[in-house]
Protein backbone atom coordinates (compact mmCIF):
# COMPACT_ATOMS: atom_id res chain seq x y z
CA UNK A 1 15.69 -0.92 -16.16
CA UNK A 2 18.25 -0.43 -13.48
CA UNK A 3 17.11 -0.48 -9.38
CA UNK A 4 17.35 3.64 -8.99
CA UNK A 5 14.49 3.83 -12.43
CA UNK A 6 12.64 0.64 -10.64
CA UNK A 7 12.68 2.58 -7.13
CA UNK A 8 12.07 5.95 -8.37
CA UNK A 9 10.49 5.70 -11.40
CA UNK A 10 6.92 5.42 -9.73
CA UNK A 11 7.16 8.94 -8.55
CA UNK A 12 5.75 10.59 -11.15
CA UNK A 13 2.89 11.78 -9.40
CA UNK A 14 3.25 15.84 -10.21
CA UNK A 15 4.41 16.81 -13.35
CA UNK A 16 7.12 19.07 -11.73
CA UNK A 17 10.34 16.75 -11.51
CA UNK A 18 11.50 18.54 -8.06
CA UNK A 19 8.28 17.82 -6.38
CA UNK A 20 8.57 14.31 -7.25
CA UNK A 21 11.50 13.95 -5.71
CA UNK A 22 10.76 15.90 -2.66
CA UNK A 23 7.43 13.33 -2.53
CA UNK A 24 10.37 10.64 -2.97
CA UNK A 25 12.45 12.04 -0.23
CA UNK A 26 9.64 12.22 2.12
CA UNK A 27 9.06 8.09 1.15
CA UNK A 28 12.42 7.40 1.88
CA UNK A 29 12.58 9.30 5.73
CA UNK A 30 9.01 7.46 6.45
CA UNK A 31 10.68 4.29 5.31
CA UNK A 32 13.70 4.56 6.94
CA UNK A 33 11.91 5.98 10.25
CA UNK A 34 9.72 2.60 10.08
CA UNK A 35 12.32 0.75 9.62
CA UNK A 36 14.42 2.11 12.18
CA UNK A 37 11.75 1.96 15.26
CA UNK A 38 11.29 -2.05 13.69
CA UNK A 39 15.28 -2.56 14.56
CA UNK A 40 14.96 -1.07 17.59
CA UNK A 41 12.15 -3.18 19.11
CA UNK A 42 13.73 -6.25 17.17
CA UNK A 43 17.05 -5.26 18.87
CA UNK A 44 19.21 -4.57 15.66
CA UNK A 45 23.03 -4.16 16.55
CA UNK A 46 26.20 -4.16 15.04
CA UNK A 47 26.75 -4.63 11.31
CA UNK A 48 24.43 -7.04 11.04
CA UNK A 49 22.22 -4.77 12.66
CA UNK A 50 23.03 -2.56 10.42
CA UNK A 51 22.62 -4.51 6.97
CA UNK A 52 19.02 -5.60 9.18
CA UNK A 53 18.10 -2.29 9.06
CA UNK A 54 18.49 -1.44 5.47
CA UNK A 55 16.62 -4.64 4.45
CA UNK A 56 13.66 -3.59 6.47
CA UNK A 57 14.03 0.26 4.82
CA UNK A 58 13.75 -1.22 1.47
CA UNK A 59 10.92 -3.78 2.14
CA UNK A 60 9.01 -0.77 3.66
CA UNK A 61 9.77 1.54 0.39
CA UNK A 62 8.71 -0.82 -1.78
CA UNK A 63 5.71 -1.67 0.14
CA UNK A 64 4.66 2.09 0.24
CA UNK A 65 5.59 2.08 -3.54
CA UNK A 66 3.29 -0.40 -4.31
CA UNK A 67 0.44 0.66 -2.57
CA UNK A 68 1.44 4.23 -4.24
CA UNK A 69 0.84 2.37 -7.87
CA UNK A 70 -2.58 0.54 -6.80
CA UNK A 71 -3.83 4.01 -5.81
CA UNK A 72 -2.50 5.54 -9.20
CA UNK A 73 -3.85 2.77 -11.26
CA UNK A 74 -7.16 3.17 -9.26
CA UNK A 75 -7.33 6.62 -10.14
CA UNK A 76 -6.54 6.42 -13.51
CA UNK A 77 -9.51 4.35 -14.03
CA UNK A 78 -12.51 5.66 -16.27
CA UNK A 79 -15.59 6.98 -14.29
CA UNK A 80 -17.93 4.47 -15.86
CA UNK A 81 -16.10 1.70 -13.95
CA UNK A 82 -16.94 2.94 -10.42
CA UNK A 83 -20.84 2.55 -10.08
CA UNK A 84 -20.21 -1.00 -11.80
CA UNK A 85 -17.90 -1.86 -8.66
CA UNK A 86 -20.10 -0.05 -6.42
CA UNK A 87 -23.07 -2.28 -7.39
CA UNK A 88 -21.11 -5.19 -7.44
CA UNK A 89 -20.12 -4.66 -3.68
CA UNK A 90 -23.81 -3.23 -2.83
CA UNK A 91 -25.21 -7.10 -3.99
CA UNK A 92 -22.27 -9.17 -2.59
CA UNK A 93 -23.53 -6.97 1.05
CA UNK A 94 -27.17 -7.65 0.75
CA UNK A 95 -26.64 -10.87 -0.26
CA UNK A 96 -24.54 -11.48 2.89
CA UNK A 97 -26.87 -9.95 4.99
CA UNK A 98 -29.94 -11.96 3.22
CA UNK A 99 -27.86 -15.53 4.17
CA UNK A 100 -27.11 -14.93 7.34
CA UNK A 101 -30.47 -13.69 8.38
CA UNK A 102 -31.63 -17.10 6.22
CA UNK A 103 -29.23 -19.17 8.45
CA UNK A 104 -29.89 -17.41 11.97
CA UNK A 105 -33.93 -18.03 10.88
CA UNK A 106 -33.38 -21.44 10.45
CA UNK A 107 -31.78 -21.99 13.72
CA UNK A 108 -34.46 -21.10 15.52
CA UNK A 109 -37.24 -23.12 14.48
């Protein structure tokens, strides 16, 4: 796998290979717009500045990216799975609501 298929092989979110692209152009100007207002209140200059910059850019794409493949991967999952995780969150709530109404309780006696 070379670094253009590892940084653009993620798109594949339509099946039309011109709107992934355009949906990998648009990553790329948010990145790089990021990444440029992070230089200039860091105080990037120069060609270090420069080489700063493009650092931060990538960091930032591949940040998006990944959060772009969790979302995927969290849609891809089968329907059954949800009401599993929603139960499991629903308990691990009451149960924190049940302990620290247990704890306040006991402070005041």
């Amino acid at each position: 796998m070379s670094a253009l298929e590892f940084f653009t092989g993620f798109i594949t979110v339509f099946e039309d290979l011109v709107w992934d692209w355009i949906a990998g152009s648009i990553l790329v100007t948010a990145s790089g717009s990021i990444a440029y207002a992070i230089g200039g209140q860091l105080g990037y200059s120069g060609k270090v500045g420069w080489v700063l910059w493009l650092i931060t850019a990538v960091a930032i794409y591949a940040v998006i990216a990944c959060i772009i493949r969790a979302i995927m991967w969290l849609i891809a999952l089968p329907w059954w799975v949800w009401p599993i995780v929603g139960s499991v969150i629903v308990v691990g709530i009451v149960l924190a609501f049940i302990l620290k109404y247990r704890s306040k309780s006991g402070e005041t006696r």
